[in-house]
Protein backbone atom coordinates (compact mmCIF):
# COMPACT_ATOMS: atom_id res chain seq x y z
CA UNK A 1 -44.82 36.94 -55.78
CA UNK A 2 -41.64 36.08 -57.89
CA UNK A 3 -40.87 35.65 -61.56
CA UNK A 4 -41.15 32.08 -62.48
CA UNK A 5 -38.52 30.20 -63.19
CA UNK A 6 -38.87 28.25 -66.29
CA UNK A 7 -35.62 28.24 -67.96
CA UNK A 8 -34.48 26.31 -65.05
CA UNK A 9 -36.87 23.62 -66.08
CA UNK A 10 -36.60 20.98 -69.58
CA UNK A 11 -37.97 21.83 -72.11
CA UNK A 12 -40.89 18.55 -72.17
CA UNK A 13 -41.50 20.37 -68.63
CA UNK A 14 -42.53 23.52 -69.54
CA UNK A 15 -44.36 22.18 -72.87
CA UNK A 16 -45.59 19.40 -70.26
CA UNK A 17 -47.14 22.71 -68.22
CA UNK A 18 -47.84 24.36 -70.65
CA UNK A 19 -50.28 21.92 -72.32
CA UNK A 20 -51.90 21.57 -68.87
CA UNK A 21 -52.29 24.79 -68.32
CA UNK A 22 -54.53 25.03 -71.70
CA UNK A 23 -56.78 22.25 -70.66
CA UNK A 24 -56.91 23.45 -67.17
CA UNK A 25 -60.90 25.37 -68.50
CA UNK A 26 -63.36 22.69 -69.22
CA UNK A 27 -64.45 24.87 -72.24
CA UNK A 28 -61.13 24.24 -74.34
CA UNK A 29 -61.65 20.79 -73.61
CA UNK A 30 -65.14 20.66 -74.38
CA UNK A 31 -64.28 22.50 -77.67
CA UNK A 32 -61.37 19.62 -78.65
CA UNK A 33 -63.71 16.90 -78.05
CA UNK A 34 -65.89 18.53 -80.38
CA UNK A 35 -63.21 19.65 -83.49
CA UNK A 36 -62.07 15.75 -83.11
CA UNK A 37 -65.60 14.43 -83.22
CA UNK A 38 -66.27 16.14 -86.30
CA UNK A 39 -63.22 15.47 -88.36
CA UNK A 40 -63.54 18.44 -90.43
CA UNK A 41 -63.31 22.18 -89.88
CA UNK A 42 -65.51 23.24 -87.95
CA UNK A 43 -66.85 27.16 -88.52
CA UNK A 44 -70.00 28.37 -86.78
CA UNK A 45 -71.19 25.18 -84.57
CA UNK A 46 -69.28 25.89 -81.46
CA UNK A 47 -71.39 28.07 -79.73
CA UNK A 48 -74.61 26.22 -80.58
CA UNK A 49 -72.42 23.17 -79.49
CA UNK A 50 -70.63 24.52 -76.11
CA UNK A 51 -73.43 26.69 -74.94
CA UNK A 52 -71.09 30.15 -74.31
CA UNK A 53 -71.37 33.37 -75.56
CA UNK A 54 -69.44 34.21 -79.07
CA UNK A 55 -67.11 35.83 -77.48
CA UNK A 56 -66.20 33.54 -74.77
CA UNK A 57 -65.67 31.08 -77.43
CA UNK A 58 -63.74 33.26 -79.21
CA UNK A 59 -61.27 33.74 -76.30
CA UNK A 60 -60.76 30.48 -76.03
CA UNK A 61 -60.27 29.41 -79.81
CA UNK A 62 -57.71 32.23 -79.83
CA UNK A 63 -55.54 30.25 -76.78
CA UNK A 64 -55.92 27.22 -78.07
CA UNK A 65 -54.51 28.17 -81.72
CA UNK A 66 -52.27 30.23 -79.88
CA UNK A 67 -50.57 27.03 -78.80
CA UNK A 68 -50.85 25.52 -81.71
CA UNK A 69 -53.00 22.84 -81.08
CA UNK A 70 -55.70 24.06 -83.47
CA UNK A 71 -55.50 25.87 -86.79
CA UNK A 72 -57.70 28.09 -88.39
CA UNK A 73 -58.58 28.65 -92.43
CA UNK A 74 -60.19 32.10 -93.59
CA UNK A 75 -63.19 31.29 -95.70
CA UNK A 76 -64.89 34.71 -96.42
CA UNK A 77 -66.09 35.98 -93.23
CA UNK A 78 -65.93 33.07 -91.50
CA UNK A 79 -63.02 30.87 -89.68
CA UNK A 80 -63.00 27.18 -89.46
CA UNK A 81 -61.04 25.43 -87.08
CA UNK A 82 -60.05 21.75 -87.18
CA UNK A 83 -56.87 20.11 -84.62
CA UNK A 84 -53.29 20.53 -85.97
CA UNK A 85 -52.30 16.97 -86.39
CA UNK A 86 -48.62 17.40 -86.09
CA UNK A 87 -49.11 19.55 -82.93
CA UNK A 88 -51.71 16.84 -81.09
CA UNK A 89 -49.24 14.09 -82.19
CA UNK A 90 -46.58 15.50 -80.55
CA UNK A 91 -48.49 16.30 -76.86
CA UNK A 92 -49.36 13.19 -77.26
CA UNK A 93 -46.15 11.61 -77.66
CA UNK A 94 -44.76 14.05 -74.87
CA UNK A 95 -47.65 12.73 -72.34
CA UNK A 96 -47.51 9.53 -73.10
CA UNK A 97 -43.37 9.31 -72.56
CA UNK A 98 -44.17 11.42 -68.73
CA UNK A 99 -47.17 9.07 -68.12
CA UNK A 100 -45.70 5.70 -68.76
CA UNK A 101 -42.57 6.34 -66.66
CA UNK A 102 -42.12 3.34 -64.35
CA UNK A 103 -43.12 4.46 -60.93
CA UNK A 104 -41.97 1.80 -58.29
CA UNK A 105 -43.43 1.49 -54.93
CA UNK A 106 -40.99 1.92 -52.07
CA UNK A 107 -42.56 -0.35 -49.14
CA UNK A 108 -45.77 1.71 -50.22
CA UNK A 109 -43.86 4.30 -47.96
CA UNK A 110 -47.53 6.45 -48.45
């Protein structure tokens, strides 16, 4: 299997993939849904919430704020997590520019 090639790629293609790649687990998606219903931090409620062990959520609140996407505050022995607004505005922004690209039909050649 060979090395991937991603400098050969833009930059909105790898961020693009790379975004996609993050919400390619149902989990991380189920655990955005969440952080944006609540509209606050959010500390101990995800397990109770998602239904996964502590540690599986743990995994995947460490890739998504490894991305950026979410952000995490220390309050004593606990984390709370909440979406990094700068971060979603810019995926969204990005997705929105590669989804509403004009696509025209040639002779519906398909």
């Amino acid at each position: 299997m060979g090395v991937t090639k991603s400098d050969i790629f833009t930059n909105a293609q790898n961020t693009i993939a790379g975004f996609a790649k993050l919400l390619a687990h149902p989990a991380r998606v189920a655990i955005l849904e969440y952080l944006i219903r609540q509209q606050q931090c959010v500390c101990s409620d995800l397990v109770e919430e998602i239904g996964l062990a502590q540690a599986t959520i743990s995994q995947h609140l460490k890739e998504l704020k490894t991305s950026g996407i979410i952000q995490g505050t220390i309050f004593g022995t606990s984390v709370c997590y909440c979406i990094n607004k700068d971060k979603w505005n810019e995926i969204q922004l990005l997705l929105n520019q590669f989804f509403n690209k004009n696509i025209k039909q040639i002779n519906n050649c398909c």
